[in-house]
N, C-alpha and C. Protein backbone atom coordinates (compact mmCIF):
# COMPACT_ATOMS: atom_id res chain seq x y z
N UNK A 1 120.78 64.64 65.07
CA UNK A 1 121.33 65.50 66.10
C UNK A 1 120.76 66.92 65.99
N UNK A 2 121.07 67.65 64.42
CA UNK A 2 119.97 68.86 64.51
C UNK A 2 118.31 68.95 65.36
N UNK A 3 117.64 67.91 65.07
CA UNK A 3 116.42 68.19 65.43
C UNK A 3 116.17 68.33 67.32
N UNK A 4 117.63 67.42 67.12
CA UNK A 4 117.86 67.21 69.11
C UNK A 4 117.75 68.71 69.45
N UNK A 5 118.98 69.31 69.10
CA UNK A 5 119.12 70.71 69.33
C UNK A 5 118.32 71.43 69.07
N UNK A 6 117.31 71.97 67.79
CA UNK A 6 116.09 72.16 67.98
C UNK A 6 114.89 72.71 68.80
N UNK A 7 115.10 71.19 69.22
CA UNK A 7 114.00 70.11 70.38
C UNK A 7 114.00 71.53 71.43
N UNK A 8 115.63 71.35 72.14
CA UNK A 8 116.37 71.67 73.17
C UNK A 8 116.24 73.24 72.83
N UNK A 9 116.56 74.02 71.63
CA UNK A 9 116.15 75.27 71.59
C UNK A 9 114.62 75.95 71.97
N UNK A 10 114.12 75.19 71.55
CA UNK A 10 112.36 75.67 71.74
C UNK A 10 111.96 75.26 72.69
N UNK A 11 112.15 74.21 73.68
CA UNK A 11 111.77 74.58 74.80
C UNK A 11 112.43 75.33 76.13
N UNK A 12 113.67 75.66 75.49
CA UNK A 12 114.32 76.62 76.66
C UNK A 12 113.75 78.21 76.21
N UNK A 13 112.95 78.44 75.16
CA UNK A 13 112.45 79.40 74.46
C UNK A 13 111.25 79.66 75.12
N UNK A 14 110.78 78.35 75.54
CA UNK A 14 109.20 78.17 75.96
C UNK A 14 109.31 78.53 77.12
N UNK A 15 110.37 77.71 77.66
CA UNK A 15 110.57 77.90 79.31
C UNK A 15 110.56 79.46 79.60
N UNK A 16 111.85 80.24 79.41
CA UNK A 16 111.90 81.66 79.32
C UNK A 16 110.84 83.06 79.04
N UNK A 17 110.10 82.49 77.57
CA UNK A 17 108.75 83.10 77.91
C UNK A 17 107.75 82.92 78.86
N UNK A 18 107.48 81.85 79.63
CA UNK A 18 106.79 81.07 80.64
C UNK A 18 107.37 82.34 81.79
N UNK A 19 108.55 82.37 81.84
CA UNK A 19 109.19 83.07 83.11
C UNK A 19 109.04 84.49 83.12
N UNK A 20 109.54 84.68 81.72
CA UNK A 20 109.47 86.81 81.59
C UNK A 20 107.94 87.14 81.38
N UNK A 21 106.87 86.10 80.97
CA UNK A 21 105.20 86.27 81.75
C UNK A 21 104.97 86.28 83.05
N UNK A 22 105.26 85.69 83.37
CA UNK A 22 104.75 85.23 85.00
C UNK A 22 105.84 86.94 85.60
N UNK A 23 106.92 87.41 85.40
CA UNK A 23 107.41 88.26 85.69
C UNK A 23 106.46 89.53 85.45
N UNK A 24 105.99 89.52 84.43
CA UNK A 24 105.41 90.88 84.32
C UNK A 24 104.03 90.67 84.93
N UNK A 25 103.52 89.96 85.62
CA UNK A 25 101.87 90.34 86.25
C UNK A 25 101.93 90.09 87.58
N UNK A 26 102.70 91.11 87.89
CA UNK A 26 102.99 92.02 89.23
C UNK A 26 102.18 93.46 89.43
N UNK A 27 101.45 93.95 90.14
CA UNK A 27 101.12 95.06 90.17
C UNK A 27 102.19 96.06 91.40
N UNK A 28 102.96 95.46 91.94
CA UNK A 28 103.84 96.14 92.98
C UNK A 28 104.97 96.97 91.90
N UNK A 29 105.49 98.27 92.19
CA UNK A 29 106.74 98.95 91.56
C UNK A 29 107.76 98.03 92.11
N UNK A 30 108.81 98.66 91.56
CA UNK A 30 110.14 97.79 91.54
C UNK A 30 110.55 97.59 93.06
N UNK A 31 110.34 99.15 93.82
CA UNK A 31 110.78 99.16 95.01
C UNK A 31 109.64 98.40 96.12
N UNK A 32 108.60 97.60 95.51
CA UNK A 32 107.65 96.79 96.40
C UNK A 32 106.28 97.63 96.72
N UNK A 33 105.73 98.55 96.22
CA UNK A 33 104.73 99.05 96.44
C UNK A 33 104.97 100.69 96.03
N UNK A 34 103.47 101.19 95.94
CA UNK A 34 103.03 102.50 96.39
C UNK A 34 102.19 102.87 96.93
N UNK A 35 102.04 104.28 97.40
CA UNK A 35 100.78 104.69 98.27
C UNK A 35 99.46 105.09 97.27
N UNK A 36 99.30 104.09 96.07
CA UNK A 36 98.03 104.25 95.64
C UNK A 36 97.92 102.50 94.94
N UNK A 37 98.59 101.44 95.54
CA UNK A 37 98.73 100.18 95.86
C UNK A 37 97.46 100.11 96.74
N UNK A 38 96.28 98.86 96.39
CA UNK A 38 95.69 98.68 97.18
C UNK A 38 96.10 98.63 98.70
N UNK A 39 97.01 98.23 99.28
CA UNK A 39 97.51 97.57 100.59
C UNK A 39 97.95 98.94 101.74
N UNK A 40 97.57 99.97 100.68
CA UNK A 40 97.50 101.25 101.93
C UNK A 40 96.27 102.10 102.34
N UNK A 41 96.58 102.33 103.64
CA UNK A 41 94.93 102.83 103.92
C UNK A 41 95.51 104.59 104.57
N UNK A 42 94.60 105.57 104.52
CA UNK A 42 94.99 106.43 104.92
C UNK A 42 94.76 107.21 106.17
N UNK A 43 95.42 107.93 107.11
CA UNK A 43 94.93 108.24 108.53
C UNK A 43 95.76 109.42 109.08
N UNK A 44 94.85 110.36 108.80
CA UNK A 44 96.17 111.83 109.27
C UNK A 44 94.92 112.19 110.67
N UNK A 45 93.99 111.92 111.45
CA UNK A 45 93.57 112.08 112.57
C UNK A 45 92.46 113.35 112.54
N UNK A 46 92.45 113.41 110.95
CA UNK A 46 91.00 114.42 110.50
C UNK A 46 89.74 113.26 110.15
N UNK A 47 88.82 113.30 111.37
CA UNK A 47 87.60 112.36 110.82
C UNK A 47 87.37 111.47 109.26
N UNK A 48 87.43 113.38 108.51
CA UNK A 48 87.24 112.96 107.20
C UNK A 48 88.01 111.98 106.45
N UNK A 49 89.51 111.59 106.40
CA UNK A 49 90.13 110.47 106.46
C UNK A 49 89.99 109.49 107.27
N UNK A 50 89.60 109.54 108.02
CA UNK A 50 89.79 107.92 109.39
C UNK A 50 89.28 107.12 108.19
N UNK A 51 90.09 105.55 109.26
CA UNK A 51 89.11 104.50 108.24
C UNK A 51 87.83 104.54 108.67
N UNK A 52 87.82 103.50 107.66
CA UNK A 52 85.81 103.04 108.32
C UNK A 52 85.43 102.88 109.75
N UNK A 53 86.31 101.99 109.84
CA UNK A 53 86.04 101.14 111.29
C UNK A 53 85.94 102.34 112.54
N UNK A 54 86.67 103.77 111.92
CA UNK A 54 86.92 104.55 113.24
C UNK A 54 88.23 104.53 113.95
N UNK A 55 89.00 103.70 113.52
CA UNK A 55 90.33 104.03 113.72
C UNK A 55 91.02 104.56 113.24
N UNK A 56 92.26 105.53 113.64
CA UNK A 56 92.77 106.36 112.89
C UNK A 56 94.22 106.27 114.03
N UNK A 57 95.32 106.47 113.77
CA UNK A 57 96.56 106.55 113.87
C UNK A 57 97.48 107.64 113.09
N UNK A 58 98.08 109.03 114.14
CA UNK A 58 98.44 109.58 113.95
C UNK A 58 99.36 110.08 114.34
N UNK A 59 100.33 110.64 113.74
CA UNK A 59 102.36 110.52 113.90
C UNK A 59 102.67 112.22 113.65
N UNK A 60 103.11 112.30 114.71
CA UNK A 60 103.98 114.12 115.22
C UNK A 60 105.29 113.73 114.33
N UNK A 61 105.89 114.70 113.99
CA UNK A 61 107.60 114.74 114.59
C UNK A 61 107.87 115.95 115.02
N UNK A 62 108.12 116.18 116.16
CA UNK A 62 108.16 117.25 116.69
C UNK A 62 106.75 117.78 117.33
N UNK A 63 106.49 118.89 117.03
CA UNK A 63 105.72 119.30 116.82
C UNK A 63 104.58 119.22 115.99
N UNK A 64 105.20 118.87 114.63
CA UNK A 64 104.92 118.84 113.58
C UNK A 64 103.64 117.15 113.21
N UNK A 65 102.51 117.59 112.75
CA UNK A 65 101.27 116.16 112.64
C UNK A 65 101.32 116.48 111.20
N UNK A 66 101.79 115.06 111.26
CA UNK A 66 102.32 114.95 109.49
C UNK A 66 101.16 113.95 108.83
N UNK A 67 100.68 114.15 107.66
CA UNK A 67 99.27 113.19 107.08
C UNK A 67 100.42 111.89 106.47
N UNK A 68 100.16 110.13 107.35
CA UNK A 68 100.37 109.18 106.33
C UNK A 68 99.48 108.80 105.82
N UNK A 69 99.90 107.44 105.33
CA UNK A 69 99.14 106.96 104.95
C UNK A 69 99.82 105.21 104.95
N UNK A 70 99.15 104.94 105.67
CA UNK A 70 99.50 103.38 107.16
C UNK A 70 99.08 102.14 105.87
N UNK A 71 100.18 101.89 105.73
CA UNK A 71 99.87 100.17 105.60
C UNK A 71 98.86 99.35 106.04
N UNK A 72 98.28 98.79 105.58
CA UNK A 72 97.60 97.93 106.42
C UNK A 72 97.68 96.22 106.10
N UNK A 73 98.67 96.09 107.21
CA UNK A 73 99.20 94.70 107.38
C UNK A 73 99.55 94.45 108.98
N UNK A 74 100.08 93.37 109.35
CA UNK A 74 99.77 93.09 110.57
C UNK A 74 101.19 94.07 111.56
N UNK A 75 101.97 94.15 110.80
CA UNK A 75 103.04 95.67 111.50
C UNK A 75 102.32 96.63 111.77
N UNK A 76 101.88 97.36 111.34
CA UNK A 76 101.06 98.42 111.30
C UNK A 76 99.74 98.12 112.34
N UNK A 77 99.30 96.92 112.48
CA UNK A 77 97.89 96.62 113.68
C UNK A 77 99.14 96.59 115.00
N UNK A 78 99.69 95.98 115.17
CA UNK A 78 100.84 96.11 115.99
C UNK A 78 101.03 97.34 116.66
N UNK A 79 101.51 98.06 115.72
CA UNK A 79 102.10 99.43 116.20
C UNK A 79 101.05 100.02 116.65
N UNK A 80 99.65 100.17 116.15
CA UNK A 80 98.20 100.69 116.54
C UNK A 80 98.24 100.26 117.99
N UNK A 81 98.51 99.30 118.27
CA UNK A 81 98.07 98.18 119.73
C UNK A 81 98.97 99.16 120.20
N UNK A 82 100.63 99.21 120.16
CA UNK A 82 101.46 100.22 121.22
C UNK A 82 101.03 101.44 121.07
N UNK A 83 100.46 102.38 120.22
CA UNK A 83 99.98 103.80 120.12
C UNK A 83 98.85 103.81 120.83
N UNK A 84 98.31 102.95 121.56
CA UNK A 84 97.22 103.46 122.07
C UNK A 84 96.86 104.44 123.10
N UNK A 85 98.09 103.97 124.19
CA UNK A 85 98.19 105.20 125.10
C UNK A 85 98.96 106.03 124.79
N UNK A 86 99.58 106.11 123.78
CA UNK A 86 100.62 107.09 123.31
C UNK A 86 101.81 106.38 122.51
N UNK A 87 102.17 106.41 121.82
CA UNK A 87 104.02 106.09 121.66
C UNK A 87 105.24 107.35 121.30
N UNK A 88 106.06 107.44 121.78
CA UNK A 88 107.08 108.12 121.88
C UNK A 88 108.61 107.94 121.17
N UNK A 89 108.87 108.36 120.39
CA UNK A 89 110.47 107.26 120.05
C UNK A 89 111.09 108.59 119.77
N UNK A 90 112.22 108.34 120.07
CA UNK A 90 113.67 109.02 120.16
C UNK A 90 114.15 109.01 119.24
N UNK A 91 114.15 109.31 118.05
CA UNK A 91 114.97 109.13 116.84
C UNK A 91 116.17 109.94 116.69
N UNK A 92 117.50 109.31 115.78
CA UNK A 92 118.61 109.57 115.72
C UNK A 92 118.66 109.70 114.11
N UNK A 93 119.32 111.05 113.71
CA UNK A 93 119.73 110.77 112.05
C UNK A 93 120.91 109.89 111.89
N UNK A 94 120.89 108.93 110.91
CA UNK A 94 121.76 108.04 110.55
C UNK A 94 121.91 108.73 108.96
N UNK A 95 123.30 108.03 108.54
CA UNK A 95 124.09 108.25 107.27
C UNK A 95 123.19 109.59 106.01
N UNK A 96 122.30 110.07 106.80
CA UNK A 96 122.48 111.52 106.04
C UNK A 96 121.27 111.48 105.05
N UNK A 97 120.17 110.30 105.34
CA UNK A 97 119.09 110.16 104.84
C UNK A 97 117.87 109.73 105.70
N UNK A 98 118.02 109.16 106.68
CA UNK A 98 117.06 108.60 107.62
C UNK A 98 117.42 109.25 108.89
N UNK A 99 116.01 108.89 109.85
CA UNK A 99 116.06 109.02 110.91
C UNK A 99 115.64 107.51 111.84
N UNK A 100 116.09 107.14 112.34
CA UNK A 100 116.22 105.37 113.48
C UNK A 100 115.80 105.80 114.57
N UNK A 101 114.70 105.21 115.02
CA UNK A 101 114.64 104.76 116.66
C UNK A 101 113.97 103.62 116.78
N UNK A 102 114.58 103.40 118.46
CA UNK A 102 113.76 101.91 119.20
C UNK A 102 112.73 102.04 119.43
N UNK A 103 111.03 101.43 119.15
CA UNK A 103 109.96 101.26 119.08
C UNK A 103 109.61 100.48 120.70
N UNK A 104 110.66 100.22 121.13
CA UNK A 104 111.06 99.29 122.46
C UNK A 104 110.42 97.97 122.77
N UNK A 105 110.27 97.70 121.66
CA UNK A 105 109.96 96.14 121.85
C UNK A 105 109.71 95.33 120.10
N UNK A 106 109.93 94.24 120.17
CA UNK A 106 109.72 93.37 118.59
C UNK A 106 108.21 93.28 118.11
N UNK A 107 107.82 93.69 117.01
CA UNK A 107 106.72 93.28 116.42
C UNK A 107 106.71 92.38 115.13
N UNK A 108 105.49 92.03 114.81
CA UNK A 108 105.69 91.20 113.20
C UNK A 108 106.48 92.10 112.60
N UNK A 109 107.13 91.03 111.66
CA UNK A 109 107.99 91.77 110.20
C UNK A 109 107.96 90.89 109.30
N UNK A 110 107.65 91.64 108.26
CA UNK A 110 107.65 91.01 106.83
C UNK A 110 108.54 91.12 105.97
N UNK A 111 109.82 91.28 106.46
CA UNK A 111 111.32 91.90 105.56
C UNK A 111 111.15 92.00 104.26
N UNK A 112 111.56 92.76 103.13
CA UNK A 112 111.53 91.91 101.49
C UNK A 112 112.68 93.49 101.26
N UNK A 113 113.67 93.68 100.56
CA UNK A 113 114.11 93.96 99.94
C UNK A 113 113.69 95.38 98.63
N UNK A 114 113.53 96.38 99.28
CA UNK A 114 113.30 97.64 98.83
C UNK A 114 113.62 98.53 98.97
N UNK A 115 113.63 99.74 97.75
CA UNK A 115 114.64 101.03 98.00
C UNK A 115 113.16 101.84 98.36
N UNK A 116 113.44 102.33 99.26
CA UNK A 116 113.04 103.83 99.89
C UNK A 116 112.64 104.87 99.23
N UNK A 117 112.02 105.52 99.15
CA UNK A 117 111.68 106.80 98.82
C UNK A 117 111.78 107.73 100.15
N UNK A 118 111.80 109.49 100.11
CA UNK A 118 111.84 109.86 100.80
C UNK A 118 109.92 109.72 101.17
N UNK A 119 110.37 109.94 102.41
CA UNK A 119 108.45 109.62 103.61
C UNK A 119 108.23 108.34 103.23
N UNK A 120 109.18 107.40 103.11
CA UNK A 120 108.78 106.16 103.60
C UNK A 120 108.95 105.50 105.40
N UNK A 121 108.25 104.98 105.85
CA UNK A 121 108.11 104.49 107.16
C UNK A 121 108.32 103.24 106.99
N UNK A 122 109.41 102.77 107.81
CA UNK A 122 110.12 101.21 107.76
C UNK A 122 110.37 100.92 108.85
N UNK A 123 110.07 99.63 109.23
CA UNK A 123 110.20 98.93 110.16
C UNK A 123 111.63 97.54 110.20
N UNK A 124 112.36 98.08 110.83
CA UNK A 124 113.75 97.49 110.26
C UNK A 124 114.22 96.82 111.98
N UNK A 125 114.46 95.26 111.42
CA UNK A 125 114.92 94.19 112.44
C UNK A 125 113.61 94.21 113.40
N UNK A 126 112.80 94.51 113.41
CA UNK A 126 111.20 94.07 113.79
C UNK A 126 111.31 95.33 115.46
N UNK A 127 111.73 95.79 115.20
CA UNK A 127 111.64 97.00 116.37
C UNK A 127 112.06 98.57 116.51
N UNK A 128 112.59 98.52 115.39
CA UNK A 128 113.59 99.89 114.90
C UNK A 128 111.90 100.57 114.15
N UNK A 129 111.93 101.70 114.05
CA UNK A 129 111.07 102.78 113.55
C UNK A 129 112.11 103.66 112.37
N UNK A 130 112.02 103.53 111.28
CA UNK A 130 112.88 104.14 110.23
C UNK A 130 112.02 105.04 109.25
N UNK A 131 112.29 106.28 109.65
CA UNK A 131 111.36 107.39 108.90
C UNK A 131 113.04 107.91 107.88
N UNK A 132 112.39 108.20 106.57
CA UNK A 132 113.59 108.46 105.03
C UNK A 132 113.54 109.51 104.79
N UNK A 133 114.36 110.30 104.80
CA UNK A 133 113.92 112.02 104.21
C UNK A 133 114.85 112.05 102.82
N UNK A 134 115.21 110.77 102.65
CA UNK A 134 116.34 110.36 101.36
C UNK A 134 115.88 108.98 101.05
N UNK A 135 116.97 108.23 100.72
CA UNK A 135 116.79 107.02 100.14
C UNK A 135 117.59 105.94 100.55
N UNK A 136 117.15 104.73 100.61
CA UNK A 136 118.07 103.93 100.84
C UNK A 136 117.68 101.83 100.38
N UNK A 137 118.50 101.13 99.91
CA UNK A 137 117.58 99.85 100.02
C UNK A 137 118.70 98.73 100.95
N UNK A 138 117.71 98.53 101.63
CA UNK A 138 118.02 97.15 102.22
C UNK A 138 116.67 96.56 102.34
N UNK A 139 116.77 95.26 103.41
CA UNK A 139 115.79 94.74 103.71
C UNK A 139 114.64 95.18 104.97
N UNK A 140 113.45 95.83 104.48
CA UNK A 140 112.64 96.29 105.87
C UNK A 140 111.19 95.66 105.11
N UNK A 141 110.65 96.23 106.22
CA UNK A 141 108.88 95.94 106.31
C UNK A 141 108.07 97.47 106.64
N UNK A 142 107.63 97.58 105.13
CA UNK A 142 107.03 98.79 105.01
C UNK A 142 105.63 99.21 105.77
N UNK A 143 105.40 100.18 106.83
CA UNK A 143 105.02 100.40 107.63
C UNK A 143 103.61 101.78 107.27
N UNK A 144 104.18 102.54 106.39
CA UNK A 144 103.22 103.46 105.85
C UNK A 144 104.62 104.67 105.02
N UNK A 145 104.00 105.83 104.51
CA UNK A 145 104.51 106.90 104.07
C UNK A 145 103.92 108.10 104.20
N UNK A 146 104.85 108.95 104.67
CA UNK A 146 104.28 110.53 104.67
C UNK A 146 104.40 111.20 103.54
N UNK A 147 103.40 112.07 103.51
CA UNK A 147 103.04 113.35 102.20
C UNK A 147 103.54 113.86 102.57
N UNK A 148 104.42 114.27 101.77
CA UNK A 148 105.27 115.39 102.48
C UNK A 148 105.99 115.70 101.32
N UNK A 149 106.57 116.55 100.40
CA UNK A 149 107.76 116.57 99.49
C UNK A 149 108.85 116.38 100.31
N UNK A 150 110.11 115.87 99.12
CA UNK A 150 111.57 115.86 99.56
C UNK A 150 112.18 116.81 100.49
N UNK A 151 112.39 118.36 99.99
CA UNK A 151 112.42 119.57 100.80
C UNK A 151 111.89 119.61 102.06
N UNK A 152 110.81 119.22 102.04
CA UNK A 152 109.53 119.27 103.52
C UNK A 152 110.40 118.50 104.41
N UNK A 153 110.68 117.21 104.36
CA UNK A 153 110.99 116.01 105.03
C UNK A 153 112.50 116.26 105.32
N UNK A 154 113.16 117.16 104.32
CA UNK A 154 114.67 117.07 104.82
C UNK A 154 114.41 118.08 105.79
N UNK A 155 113.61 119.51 105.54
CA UNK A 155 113.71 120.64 106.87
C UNK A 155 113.55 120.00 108.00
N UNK A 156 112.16 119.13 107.93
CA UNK A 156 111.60 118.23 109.39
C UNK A 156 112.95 117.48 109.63
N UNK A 157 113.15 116.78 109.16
CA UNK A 157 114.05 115.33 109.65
C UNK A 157 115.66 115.70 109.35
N UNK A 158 116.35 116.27 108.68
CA UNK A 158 117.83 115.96 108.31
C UNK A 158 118.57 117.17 109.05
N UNK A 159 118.01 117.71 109.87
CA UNK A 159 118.82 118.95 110.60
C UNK A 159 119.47 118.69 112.00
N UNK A 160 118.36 117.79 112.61
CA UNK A 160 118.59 117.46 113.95
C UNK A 160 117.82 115.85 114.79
N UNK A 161 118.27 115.32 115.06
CA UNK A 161 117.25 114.45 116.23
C UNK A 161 116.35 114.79 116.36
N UNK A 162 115.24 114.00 116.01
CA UNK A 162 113.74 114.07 116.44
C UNK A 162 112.94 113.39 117.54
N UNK A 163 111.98 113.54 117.58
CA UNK A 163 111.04 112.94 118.46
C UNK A 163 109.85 112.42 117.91
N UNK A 164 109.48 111.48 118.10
CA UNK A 164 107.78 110.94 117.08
C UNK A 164 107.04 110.42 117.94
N UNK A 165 106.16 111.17 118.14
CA UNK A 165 105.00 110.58 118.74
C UNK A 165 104.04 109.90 117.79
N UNK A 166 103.42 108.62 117.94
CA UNK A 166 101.97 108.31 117.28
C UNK A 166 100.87 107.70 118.46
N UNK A 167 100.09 108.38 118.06
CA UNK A 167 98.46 108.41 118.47
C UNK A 167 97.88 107.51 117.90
N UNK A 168 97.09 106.12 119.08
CA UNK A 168 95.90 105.41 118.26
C UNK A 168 94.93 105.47 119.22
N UNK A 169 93.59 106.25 118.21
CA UNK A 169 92.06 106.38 118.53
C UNK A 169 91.72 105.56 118.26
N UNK A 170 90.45 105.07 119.18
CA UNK A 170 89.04 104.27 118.39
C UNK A 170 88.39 105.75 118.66
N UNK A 171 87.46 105.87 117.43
CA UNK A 171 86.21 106.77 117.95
C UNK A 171 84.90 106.37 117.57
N UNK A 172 84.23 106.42 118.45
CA UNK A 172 82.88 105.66 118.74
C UNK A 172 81.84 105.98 117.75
């Protein structure tokens, strides 16, 4: 009977190391990425950043042309396709960290479960536009992030209702 148990110890030993390996060869942070994660590309609407290709996509609030730096996944080609002649969204501050608006229509979403940083850009229920000047986690589909410090993003965003325009160029 000892050796049964044993048996039964060392491979639930085996199993477990098998698992807390395979756990650690992740290159994503806890909260699902960063903006020096391969999977972001950058585009503030100065040549010298555009991508390669010549496209570049670029986001006001207000007044204000803020440098992201755009995901590049199929949300983000999406949103490029509606910015072309312009996009416009109405944003509302919600619970004292974000700002929400309707994008006015559904695009891909890749939901997964991540906390926010402030100047994160989220795409929440596949049509909502969710810019963070705080923090928050639920389930969204990360869209890009602004440079911006904490301070910066609360003056822009946590005082009042905004407006966001984004711009998509081809340039030849």
């Amino acid at each position: 009977m000892g050796k049964i148990k044993n048996f039964i110890r060392i491979g639930v030993m085996g199993i477990l190391c098998a698992v807390l390996c395979a756990c650690g060869n992740t290159t994503e942070t806890p909260d699902g990425g960063s903006p020096t994660s391969p999977g972001f590309i950058t585009n503030t609407g100065e040549p010298e950043n555009a991508q390669k290709d010549g496209n570049t996509m670029v986001m006001k609030i207000g007044e204000t042309t803020v440098t992201v730096i755009w995901e590049d996944n199929a949300s983000v080609r999406e949103l490029a396709g509606l910015a072309e002649k312009g996009l416009s969204i109405s944003m509302s501050r919600y619970g004292g960290f974000e700002q929400v608006g309707a994008i006015g229509r559904s695009i891909t979403r890749d939901d997964r479960r991540i906390t926010t940083a402030p100047g994160d850009i989220v795409l929440y229920s596949g049509n909502q536009l969710v810019v963070f000047y705080g923090s928050n986690t639920w389930e969204y589909t990360r869209l890009g992030r602004i440079e911006m410090s904490e301070e910066e993003l609360s003056n822009l965003l946590g005082k009042s209702d905004v407006t966001i325009t984004i711009d998509h160029t081809v340039r030849e």
